[in-house]
C-alpha atoms as a PDB file:
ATOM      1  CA  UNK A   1       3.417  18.955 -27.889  1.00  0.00           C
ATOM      2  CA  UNK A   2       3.797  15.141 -27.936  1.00  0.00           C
ATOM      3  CA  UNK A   3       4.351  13.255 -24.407  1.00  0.00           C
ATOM      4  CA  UNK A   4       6.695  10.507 -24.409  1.00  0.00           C
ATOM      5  CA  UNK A   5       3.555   8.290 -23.363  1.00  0.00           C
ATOM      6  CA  UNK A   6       1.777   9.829 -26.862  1.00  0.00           C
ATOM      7  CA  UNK A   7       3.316   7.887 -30.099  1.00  0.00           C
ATOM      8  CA  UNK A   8       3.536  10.134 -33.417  1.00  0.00           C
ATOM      9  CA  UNK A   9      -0.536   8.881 -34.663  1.00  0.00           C
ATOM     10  CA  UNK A  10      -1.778  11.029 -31.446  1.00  0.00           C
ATOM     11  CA  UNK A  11      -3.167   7.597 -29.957  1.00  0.00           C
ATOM     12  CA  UNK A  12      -1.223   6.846 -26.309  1.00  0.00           C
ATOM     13  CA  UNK A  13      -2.168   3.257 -26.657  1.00  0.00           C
ATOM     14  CA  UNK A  14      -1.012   2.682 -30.305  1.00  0.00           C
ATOM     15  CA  UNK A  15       2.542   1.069 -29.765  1.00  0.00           C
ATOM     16  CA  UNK A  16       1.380  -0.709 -27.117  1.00  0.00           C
ATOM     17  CA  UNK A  17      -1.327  -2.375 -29.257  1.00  0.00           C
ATOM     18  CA  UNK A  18       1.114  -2.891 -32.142  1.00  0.00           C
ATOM     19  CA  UNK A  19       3.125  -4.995 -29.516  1.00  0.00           C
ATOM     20  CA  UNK A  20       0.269  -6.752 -29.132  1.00  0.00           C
ATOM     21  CA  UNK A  21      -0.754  -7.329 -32.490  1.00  0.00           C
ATOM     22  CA  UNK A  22       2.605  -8.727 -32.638  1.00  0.00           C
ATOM     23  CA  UNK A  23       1.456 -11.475 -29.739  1.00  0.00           C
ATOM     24  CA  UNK A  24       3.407  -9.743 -26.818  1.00  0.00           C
ATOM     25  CA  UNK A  25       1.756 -10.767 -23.743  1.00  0.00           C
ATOM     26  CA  UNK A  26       3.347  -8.093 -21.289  1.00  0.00           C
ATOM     27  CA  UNK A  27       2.271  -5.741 -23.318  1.00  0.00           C
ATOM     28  CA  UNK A  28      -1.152  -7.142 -23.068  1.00  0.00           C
ATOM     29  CA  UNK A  29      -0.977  -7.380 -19.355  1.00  0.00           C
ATOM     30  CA  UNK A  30      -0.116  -3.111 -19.963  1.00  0.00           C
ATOM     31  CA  UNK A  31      -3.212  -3.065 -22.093  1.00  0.00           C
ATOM     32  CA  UNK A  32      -5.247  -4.455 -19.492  1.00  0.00           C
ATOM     33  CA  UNK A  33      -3.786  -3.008 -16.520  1.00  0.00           C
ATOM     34  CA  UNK A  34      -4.413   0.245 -17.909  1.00  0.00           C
ATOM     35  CA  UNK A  35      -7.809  -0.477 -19.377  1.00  0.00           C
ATOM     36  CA  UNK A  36      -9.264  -2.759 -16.795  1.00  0.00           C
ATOM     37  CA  UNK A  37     -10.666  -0.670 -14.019  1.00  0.00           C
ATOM     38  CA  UNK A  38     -12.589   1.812 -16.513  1.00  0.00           C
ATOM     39  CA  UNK A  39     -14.172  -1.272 -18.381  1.00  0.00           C
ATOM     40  CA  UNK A  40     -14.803  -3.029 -15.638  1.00  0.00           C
ATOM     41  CA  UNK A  41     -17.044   0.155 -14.265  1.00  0.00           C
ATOM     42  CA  UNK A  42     -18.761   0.999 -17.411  1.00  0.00           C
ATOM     43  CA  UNK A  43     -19.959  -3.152 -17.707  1.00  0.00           C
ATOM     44  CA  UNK A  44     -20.656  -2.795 -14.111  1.00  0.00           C
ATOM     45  CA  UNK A  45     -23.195   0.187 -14.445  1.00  0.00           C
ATOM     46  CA  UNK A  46     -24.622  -0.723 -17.572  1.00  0.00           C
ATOM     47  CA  UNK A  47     -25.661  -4.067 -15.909  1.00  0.00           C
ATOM     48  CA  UNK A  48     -25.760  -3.934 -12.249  1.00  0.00           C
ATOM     49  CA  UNK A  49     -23.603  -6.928 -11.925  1.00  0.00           C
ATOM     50  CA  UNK A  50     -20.357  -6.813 -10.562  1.00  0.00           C
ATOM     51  CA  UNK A  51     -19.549 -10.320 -12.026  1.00  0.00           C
ATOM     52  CA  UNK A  52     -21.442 -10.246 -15.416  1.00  0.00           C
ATOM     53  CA  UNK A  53     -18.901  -7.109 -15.460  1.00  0.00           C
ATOM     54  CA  UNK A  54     -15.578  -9.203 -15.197  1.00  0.00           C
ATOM     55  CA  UNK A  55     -17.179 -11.608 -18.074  1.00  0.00           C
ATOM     56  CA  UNK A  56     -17.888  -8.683 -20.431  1.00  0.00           C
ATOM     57  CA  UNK A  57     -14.137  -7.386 -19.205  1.00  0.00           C
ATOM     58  CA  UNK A  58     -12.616 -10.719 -20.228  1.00  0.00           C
ATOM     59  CA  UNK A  59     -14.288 -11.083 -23.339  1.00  0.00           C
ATOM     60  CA  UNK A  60     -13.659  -7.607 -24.230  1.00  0.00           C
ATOM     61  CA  UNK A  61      -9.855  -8.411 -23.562  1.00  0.00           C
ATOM     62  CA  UNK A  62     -10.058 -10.980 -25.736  1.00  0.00           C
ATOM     63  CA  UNK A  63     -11.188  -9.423 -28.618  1.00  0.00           C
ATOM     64  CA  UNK A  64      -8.206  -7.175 -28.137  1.00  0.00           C
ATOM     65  CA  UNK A  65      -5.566  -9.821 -28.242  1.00  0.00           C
ATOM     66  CA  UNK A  66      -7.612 -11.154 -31.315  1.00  0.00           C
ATOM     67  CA  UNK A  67      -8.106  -8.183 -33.212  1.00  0.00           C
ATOM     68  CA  UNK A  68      -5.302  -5.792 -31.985  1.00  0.00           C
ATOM     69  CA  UNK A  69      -3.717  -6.413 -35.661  1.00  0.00           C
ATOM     70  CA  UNK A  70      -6.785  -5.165 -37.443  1.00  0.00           C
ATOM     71  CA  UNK A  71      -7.359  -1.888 -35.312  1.00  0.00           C
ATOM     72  CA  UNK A  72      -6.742   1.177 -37.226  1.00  0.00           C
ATOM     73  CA  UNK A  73      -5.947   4.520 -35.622  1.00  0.00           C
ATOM     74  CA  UNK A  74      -7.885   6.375 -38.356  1.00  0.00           C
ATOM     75  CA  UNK A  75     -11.184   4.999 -37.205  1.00  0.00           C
ATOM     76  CA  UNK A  76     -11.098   5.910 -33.767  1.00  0.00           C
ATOM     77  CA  UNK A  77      -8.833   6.242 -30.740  1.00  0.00           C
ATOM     78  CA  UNK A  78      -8.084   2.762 -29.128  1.00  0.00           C
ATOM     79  CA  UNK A  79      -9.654   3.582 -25.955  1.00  0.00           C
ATOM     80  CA  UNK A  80     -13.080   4.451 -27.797  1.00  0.00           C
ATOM     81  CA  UNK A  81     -12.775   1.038 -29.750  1.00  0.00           C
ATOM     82  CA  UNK A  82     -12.142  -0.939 -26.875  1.00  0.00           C
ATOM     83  CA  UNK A  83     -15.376   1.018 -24.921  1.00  0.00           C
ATOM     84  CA  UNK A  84     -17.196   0.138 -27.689  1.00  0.00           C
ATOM     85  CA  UNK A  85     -16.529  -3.136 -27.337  1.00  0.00           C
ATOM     86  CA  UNK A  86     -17.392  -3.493 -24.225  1.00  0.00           C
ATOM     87  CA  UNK A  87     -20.819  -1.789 -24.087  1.00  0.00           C
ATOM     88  CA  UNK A  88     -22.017  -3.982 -27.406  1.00  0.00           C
ATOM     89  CA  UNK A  89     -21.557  -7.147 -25.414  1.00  0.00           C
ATOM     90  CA  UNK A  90     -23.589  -5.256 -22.649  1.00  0.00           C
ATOM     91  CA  UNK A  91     -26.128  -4.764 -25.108  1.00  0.00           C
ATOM     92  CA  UNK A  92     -25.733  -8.403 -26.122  1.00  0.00           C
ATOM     93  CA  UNK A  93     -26.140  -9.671 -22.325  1.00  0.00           C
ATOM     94  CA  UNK A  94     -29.341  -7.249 -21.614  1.00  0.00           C
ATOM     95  CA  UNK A  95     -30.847  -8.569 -24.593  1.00  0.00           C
ATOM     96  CA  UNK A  96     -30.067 -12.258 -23.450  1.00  0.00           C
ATOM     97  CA  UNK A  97     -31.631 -11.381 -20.159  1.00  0.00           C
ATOM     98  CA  UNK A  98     -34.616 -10.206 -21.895  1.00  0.00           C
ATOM     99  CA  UNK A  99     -35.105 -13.633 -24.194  1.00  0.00           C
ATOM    100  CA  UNK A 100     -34.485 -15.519 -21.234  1.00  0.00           C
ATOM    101  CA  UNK A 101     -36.823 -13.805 -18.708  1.00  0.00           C
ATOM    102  CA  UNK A 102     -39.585 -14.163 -21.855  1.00  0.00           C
ATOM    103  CA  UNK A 103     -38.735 -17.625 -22.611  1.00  0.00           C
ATOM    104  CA  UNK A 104     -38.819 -18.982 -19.265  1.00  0.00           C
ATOM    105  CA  UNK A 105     -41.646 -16.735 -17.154  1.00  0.00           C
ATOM    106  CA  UNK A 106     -41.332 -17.152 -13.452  1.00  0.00           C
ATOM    107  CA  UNK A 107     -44.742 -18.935 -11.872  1.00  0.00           C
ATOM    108  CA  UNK A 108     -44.751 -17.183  -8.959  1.00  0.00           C
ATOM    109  CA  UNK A 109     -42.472 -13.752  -8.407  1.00  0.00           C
ATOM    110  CA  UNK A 110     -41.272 -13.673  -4.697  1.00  0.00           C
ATOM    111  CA  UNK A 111     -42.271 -10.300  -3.101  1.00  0.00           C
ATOM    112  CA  UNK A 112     -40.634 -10.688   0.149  1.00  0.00           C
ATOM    113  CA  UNK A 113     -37.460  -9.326   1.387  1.00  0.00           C
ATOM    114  CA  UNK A 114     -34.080 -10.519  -0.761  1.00  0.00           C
ATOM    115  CA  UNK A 115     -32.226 -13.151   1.072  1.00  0.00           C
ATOM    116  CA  UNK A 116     -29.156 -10.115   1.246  1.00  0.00           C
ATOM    117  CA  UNK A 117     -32.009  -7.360   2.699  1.00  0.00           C
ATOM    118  CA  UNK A 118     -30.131  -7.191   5.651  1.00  0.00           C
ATOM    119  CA  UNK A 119     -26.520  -6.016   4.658  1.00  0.00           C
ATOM    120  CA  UNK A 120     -27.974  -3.065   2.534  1.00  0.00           C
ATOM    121  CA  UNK A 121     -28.537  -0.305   3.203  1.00  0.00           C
ATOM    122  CA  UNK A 122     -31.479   0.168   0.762  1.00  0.00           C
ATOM    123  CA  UNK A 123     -32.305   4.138   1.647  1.00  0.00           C
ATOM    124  CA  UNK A 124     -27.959   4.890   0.991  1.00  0.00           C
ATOM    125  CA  UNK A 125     -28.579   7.248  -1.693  1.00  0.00           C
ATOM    126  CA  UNK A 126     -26.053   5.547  -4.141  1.00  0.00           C
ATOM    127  CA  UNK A 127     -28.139   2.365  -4.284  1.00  0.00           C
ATOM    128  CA  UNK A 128     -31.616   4.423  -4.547  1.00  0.00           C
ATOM    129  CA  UNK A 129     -29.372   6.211  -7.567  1.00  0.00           C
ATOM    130  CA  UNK A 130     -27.982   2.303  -9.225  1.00  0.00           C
ATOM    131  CA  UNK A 131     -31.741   0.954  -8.989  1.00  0.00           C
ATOM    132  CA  UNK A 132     -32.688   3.883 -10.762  1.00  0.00           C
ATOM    133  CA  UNK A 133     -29.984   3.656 -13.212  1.00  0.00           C
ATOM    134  CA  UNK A 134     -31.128   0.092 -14.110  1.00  0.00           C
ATOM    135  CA  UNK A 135     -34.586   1.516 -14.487  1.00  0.00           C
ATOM    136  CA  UNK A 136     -34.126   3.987 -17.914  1.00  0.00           C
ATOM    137  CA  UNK A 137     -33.487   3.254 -21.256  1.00  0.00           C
ATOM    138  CA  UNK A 138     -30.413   1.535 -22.043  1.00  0.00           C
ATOM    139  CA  UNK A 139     -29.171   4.281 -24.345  1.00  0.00           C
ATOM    140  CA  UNK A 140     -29.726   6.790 -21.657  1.00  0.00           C
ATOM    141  CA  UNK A 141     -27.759   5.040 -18.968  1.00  0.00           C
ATOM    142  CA  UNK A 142     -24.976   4.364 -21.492  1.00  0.00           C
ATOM    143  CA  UNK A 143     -24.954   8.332 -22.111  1.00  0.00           C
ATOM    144  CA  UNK A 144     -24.731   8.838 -18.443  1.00  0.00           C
ATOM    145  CA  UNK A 145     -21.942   6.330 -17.369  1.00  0.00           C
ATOM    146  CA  UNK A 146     -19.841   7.741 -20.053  1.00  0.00           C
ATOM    147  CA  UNK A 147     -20.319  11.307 -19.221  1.00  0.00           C
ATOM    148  CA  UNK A 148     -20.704  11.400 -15.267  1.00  0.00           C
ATOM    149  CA  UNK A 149     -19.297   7.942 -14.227  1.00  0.00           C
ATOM    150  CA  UNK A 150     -16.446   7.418 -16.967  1.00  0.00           C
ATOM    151  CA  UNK A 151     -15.777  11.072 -16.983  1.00  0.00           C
ATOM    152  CA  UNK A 152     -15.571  11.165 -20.736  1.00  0.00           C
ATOM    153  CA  UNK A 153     -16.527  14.502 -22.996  1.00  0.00           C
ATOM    154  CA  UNK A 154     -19.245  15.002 -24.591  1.00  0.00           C
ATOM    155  CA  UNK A 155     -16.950  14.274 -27.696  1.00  0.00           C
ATOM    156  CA  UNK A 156     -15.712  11.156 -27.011  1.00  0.00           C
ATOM    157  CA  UNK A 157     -18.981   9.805 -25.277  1.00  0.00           C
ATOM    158  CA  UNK A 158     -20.346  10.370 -28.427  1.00  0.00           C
ATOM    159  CA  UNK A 159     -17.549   8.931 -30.569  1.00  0.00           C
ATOM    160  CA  UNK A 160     -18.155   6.223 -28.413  1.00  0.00           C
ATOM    161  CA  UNK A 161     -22.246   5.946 -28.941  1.00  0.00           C
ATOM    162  CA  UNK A 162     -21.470   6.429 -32.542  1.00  0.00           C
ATOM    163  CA  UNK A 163     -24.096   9.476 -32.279  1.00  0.00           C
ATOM    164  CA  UNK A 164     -23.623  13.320 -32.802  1.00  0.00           C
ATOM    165  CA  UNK A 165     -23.187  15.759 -29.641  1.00  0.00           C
ATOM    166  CA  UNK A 166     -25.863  16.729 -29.714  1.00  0.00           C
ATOM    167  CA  UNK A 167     -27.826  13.759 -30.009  1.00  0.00           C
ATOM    168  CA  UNK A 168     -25.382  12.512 -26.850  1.00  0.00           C
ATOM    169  CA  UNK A 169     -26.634  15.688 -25.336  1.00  0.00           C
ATOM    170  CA  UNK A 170     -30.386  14.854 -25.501  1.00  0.00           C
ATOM    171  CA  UNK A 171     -29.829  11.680 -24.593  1.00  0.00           C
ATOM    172  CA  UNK A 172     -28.187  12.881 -21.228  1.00  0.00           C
ATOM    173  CA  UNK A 173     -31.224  15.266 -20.256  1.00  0.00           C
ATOM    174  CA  UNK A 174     -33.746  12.840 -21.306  1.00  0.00           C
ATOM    175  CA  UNK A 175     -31.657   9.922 -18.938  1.00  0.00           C
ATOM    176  CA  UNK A 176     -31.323  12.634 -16.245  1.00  0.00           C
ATOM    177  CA  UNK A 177     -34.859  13.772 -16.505  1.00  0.00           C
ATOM    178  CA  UNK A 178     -35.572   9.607 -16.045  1.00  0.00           C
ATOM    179  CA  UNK A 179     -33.874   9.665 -13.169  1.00  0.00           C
ATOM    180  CA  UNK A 180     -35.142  12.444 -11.262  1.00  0.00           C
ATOM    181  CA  UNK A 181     -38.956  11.228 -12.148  1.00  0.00           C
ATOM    182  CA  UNK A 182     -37.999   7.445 -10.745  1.00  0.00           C
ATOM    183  CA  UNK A 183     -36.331   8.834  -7.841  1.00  0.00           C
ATOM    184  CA  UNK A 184     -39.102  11.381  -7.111  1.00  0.00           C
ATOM    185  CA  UNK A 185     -41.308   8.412  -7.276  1.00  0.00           C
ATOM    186  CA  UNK A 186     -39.636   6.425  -5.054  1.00  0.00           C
ATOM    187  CA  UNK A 187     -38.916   8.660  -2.096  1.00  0.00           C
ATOM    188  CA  UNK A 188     -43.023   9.513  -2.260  1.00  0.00           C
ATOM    189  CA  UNK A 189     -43.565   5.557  -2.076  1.00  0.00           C
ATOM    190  CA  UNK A 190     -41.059   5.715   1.285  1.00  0.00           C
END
C-alpha cells in the first residue's frame, strides 16, 4: 500500500526532485532539509571532519540542483544516488589528502600534546571508537557507517557501494574485525 508521502514509481523523493528538476527552490530547501542531517553524518564519519563534512554536503547539494533533471528512478532510489554522491567526493577528498600529505612531507612531525588535548576526553570510548574508524580501510568504514551509523540494510548499503550482499557483508566483518584489533591495541598501549 502506497503512502501519500510515496509517489506511484515507489521512490518518496521522486516528485519532489521533479520539482526540482523543474528549478523550484522550496522544494530544494525540502530536498535538503530532509537529506541534510544523514549526509552530513556519513561525510562526517568517512572523514573525521565536521567541516570538510558541510563542504562535501554542499557540493553534494549541488549536484542535485544540477542534475535532478537527469536522475532516473530505474537506476536507483534517490536517496541511494544522492549517498553515492556524497561518499565519491569523500573518496575524492581522502585521496587529495593523500597527494597532498606526499607532495608536501612535514620536516618535523610534532609529537606533543594537540593544542585542543585538554577539552577531550581522549579515553571517552566514542573517540577511542572515531580514531579507530579513521584507522581501516576506506571501504570498510564506508560499509560500517552505512550499516551501523546510517542504519541502512544490508540491501541498500550495498546498492549504495555498488557491491553484492555479500561482498557488503565481508566487508563489514573484515572492518569490524579492524576495529576490534586497533582497539585491542590501543587499550594494551594505555
Amino acid at each position: 500500500m502506497k503512502t501519500d508521502r510515496t509517489p506511484e514509481n515507489g521512490d518518496p523523493d521522486g516528485d519532489l526532485l521533479g520539482r526540482i528538476a523543474a528549478g523550484d527552490v522550496p522544494a530544494m530547501r525540502m530536498m535538503v532539509t530532509r537529506q541534510l542531517p544523514r549526509i552530513l553524518s556519513v561525510a562526517t564519519r568517512m572523514l573525521g571532519d565536521a567541516a570538510e563534512a558541510e563542504d562535501i554536503a554542499q557540493e553534494t547539494f549541488l549536484r542535485v540542483w544540477r542534475n535532478a533533471g537527469g536522475w532516473r528512478q530505474r537506476n536507483a532510489r534517490f536517496s541511494t544516488w544522492v549517498h553515492r554522491v556524497a561518499i565519491n567526493l569523500c573518496y575524492d577528498r581522502l585521496r587529495r589528502r593523500k597527494d597532498v600529505l606526499a607532495e608536501h612531507p612535514p620536516d618535523i612531525e610534532y609529537e606533543g600534546p594537540a593544542p585542543d588535548a585538554g577539552l577531550l576526553n581522549e579515553d571517552d570510548p566514542s573517540r577511542r571508537v572515531e580514531r579507530a574508524m579513521q584507522m581501516i580501510a576506506p571501504r570498510q568504514r564506508e560499509a560500517i557507517i552505512l550499516v551501523y551509523y546510517q542504519a541502512l540494510s544490508n540491501a541498500e548499503a550495498a546498492a549504495i557501494m555498488d557491491v553484492s550482499v555479500d561482498a557488503l557483508e565481508s566487508l563489514l566483518a573484515r572492518g569490524r574485525r579492524s576495529l576490534q584489533m586497533l582497539l585491542l591495541k590501543e587499550q594494551s598501549d594505555d
